[in-house]
N, C-alpha and C. Protein backbone atom coordinates (compact mmCIF):
# COMPACT_ATOMS: atom_id res chain seq x y z
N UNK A 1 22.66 10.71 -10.40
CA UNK A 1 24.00 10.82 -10.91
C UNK A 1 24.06 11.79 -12.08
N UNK A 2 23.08 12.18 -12.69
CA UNK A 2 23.01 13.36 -13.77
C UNK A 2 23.29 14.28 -13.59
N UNK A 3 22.93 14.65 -12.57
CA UNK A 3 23.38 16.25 -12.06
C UNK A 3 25.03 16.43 -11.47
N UNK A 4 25.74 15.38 -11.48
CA UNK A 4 26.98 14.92 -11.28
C UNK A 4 27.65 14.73 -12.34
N UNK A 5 27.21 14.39 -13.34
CA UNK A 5 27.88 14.33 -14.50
C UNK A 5 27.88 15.97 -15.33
N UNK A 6 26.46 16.50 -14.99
CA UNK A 6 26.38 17.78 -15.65
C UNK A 6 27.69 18.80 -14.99
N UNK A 7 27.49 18.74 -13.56
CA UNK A 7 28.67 19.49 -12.55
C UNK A 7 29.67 19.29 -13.37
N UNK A 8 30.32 18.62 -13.69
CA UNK A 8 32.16 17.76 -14.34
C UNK A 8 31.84 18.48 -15.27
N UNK A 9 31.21 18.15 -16.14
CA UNK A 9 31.24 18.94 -17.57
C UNK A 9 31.23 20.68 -17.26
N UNK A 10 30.39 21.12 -17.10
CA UNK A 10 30.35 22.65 -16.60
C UNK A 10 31.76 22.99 -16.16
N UNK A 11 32.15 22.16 -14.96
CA UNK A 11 33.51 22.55 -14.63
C UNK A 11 34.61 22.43 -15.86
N UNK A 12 34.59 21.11 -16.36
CA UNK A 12 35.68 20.96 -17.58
C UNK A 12 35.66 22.41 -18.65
N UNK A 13 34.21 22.52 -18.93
CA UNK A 13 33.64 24.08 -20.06
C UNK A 13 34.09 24.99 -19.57
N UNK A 14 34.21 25.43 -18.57
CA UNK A 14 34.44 26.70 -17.40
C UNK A 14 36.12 26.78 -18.01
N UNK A 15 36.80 25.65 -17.22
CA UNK A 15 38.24 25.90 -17.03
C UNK A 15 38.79 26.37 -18.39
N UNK A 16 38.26 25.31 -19.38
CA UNK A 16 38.84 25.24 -20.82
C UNK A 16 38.57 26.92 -21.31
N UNK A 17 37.47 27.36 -21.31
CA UNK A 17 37.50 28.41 -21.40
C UNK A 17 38.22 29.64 -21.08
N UNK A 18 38.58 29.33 -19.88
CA UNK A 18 39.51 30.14 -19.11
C UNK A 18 40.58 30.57 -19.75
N UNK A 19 40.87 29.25 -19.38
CA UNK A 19 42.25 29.01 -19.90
C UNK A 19 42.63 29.53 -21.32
N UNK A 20 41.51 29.43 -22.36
CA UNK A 20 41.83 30.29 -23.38
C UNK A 20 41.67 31.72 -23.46
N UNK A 21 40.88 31.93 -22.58
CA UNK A 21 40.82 33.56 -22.96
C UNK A 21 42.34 34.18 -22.16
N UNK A 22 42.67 33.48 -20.85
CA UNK A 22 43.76 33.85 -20.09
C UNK A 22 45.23 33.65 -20.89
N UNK A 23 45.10 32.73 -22.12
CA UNK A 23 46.78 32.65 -23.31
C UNK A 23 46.31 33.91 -23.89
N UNK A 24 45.36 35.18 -24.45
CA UNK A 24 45.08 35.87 -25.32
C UNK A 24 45.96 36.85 -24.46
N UNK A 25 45.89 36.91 -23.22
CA UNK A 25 47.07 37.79 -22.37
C UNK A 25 47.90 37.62 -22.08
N UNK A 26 48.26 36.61 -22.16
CA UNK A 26 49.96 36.28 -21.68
C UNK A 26 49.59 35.20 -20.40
N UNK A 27 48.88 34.84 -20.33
CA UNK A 27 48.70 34.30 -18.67
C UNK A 27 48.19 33.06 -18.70
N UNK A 28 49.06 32.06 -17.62
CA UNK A 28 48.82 30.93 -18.00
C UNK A 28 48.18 30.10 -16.38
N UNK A 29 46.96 29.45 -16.73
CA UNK A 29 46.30 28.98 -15.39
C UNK A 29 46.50 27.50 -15.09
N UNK A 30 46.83 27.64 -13.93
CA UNK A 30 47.26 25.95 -13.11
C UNK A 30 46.32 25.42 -12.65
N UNK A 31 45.25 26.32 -12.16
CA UNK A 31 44.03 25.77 -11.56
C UNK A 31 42.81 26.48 -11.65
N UNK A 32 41.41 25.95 -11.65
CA UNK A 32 40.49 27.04 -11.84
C UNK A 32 39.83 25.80 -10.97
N UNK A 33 38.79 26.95 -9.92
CA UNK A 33 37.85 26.59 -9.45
C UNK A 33 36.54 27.24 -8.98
N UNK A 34 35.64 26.89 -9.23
CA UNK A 34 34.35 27.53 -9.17
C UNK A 34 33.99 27.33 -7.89
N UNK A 35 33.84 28.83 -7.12
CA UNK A 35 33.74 28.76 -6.11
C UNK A 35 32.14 29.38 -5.66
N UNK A 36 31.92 29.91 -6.42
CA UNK A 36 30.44 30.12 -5.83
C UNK A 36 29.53 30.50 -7.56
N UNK A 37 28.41 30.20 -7.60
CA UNK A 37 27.51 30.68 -8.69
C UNK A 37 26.44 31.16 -8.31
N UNK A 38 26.21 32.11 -9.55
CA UNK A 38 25.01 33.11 -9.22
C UNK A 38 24.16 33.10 -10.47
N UNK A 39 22.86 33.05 -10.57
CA UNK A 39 22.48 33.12 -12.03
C UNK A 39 21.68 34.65 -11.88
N UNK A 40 21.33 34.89 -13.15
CA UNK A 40 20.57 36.31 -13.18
C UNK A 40 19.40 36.32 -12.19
N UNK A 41 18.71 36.76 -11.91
CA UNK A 41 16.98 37.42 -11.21
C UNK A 41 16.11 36.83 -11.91
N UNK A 42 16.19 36.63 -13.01
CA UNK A 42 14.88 37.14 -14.48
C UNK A 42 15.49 35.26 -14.26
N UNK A 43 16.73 34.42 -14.49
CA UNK A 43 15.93 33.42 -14.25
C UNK A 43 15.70 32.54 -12.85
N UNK A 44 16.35 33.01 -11.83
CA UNK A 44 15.63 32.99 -10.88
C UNK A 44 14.59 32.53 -10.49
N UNK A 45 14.22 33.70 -10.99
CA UNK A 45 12.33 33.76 -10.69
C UNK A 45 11.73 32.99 -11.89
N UNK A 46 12.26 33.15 -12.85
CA UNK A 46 11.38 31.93 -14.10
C UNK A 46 11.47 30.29 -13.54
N UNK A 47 12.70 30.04 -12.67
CA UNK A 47 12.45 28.73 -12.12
C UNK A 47 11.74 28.77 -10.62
N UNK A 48 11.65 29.75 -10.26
CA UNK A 48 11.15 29.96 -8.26
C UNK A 48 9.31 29.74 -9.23
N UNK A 49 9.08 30.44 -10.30
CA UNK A 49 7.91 30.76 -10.80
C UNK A 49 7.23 29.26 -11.40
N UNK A 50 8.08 28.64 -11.75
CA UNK A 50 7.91 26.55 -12.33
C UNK A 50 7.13 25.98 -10.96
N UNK A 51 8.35 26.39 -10.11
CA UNK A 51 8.39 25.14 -8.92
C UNK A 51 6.97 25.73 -8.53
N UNK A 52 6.32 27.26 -8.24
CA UNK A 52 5.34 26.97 -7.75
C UNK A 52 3.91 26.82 -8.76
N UNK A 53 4.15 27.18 -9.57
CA UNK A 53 2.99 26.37 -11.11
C UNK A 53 2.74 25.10 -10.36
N UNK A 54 3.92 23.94 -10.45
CA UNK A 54 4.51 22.58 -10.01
C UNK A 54 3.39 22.06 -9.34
N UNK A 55 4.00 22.93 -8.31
CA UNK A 55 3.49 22.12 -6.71
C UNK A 55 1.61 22.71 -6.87
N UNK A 56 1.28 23.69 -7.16
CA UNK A 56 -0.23 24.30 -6.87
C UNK A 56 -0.91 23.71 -7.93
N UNK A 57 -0.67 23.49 -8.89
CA UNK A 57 -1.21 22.86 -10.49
C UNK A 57 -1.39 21.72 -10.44
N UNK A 58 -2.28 20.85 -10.01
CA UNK A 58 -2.23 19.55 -10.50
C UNK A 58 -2.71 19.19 -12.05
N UNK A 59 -2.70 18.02 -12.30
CA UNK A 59 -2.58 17.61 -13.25
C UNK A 59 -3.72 17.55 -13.60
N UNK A 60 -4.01 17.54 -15.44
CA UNK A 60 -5.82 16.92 -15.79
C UNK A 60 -6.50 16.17 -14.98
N UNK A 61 -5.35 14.80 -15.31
CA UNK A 61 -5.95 13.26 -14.22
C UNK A 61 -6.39 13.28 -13.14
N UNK A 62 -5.73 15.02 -11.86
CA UNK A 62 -5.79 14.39 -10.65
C UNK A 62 -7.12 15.22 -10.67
N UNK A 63 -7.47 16.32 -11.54
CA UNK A 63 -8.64 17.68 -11.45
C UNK A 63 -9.95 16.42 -11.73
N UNK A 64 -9.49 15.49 -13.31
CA UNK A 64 -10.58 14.85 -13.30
C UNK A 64 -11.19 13.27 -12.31
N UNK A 65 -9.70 12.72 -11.70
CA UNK A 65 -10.90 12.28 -10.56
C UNK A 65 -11.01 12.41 -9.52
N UNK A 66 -11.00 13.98 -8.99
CA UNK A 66 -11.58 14.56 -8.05
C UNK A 66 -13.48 14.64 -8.30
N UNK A 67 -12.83 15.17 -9.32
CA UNK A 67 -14.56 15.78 -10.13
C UNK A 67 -15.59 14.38 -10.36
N UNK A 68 -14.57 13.40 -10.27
CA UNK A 68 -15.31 11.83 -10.73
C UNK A 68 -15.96 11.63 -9.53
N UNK A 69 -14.98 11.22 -8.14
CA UNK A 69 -15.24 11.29 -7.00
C UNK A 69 -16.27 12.27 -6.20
N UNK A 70 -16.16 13.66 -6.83
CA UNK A 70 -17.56 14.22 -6.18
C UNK A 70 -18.54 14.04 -6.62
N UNK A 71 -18.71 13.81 -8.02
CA UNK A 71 -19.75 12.91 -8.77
C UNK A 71 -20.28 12.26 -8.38
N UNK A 72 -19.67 11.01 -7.51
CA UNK A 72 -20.25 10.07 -7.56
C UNK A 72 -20.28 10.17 -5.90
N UNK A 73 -20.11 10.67 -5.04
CA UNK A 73 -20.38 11.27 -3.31
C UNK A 73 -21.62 12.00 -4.06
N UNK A 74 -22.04 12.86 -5.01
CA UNK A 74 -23.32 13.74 -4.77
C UNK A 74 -24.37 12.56 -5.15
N UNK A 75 -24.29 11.91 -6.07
CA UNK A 75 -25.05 10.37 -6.61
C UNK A 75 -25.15 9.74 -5.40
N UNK A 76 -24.39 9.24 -4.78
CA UNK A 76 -24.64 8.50 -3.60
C UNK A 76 -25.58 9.42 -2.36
N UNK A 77 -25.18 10.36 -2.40
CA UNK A 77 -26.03 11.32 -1.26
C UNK A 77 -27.53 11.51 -2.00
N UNK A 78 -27.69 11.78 -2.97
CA UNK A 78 -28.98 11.83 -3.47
C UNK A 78 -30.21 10.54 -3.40
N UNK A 79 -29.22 9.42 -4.10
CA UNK A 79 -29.56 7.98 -3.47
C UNK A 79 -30.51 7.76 -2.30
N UNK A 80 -29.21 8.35 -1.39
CA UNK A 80 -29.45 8.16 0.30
C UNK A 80 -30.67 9.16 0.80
N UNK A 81 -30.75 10.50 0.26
CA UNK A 81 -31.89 10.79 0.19
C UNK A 81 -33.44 10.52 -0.23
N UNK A 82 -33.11 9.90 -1.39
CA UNK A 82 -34.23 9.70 -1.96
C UNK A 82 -34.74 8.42 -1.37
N UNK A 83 -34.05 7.48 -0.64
CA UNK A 83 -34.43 6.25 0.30
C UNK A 83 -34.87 6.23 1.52
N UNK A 84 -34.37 7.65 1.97
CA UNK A 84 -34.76 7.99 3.10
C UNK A 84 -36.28 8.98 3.26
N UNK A 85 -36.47 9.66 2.21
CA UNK A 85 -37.87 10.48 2.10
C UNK A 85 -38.36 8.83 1.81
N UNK A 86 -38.26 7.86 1.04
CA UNK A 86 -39.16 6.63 0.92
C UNK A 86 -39.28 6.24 2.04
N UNK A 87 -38.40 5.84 2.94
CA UNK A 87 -38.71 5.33 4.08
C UNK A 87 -40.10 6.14 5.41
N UNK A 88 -39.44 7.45 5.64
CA UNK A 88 -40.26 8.43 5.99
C UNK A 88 -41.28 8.17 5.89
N UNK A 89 -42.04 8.33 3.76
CA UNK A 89 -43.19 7.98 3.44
C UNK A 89 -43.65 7.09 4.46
N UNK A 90 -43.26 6.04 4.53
CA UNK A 90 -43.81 4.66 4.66
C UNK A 90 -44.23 4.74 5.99
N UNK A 91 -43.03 5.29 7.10
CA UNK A 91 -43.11 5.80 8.62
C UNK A 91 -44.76 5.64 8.74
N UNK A 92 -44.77 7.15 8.18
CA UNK A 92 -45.92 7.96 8.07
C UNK A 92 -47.52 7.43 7.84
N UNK A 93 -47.25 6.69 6.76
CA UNK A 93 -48.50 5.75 6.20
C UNK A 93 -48.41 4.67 7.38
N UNK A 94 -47.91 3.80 7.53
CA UNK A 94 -47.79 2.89 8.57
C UNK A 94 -48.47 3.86 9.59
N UNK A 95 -47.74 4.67 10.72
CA UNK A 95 -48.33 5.56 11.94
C UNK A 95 -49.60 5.72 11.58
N UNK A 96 -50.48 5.98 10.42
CA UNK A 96 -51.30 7.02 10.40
C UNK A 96 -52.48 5.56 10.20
N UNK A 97 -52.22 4.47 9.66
CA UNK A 97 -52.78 3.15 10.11
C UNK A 97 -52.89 2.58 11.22
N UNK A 98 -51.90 2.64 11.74
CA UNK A 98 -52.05 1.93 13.02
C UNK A 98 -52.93 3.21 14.17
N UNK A 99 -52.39 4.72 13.76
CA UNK A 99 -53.31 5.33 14.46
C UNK A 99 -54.79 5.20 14.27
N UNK A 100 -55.66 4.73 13.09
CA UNK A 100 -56.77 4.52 12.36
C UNK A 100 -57.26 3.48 13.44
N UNK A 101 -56.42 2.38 13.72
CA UNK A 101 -56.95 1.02 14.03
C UNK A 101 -56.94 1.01 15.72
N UNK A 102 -56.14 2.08 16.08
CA UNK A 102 -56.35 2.42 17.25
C UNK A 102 -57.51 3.03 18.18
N UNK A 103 -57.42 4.03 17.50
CA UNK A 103 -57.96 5.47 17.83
C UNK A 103 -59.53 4.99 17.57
N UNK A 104 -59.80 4.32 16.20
CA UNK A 104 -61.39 4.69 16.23
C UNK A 104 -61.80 2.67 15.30
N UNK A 105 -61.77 2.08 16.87
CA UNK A 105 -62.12 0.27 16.58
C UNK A 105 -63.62 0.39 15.65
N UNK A 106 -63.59 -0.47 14.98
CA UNK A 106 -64.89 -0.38 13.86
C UNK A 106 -66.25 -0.98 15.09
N UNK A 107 -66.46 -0.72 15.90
CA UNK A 107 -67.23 -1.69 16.82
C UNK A 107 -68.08 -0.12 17.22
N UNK A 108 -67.04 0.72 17.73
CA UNK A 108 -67.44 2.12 18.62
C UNK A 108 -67.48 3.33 18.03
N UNK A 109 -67.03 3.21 16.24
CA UNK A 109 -67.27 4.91 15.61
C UNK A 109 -67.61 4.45 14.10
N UNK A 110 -68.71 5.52 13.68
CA UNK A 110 -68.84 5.16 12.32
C UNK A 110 -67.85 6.05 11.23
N UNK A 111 -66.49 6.11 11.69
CA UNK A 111 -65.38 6.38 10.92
C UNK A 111 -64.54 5.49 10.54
N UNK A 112 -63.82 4.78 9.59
CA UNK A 112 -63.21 3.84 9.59
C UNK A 112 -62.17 4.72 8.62
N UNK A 113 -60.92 4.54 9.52
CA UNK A 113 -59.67 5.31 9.03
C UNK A 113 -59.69 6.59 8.11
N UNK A 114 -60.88 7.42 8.85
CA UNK A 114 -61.24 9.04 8.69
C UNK A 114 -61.91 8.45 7.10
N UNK A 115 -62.70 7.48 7.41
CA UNK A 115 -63.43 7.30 5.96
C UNK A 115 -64.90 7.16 6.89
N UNK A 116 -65.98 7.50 6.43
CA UNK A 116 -67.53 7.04 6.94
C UNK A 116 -67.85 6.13 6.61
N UNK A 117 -68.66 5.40 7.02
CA UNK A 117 -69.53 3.92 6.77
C UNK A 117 -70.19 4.25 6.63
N UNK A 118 -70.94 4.29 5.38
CA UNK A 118 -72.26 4.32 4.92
C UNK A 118 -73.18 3.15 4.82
N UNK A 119 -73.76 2.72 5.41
CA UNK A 119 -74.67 1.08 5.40
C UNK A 119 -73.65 -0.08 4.34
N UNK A 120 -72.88 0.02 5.37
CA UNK A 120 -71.93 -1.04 4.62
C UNK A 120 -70.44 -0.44 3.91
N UNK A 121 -70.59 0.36 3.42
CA UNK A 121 -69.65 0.56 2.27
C UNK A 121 -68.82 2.05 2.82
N UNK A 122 -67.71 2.09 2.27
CA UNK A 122 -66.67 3.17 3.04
C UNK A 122 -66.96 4.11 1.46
N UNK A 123 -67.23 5.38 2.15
CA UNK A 123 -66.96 6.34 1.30
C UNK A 123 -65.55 7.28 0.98
């Protein structure tokens, strides 16, 4: 409703005006109506130039929790990495045991999990 109230007034400013400059000639007005408006270029474009600041500019708040949010997606991905090379590890050590206990039974090689038996004792 503001911009409705501003309209009335503008119109009331407009006419009143008129109307006085039109007694400085002899001429007297029954009606005035604003039928079309135009504003300059220069501001124009100073408001065409707002609206798109506006819309492309976000705000501190929204820049900083974007930046919070990728923060904490690169923390979580690093996480997930670093649990996953642990796991791997473990893959690996596990396979490379069970290949040990496979591959070479302490009964049939004097290697015990690519270690030698020396009269008893693993070197």
């Amino acid at each position: 409703m503001g911009w409705l109230n501003s309209a009335v007034q503008v119109s009331r400013l407009v006419r009143e005006n008129l109307t006085n400059r039109a007694l400085r000639f002899n001429l007297v007005l029954d009606d005035v109506s604003i039928t079309h408006v135009a504003f300059s270029p220069e501001f124009t474009h100073a408001v065409e130039a707002k609206q798109v600041r506006t819309r492309a500019t976000p705000s501190l708040e929204i820049c900083l929790n974007m930046v919070l949010k990728i923060a904490q997606q690169t923390a979580l991905r690093a996480a997930f990495l670093v649990d996953q090379a642990i796991q791997e590890k473990q893959v690996i050590h596990l396979s490379s045991l069970t290949r040990c206990q496979v591959d070479e039974p302490l009964s049939s090689s004097p290697l015990l999990c690519g270690r030698r038996v020396r009269r008893g004792a693993l070197s």
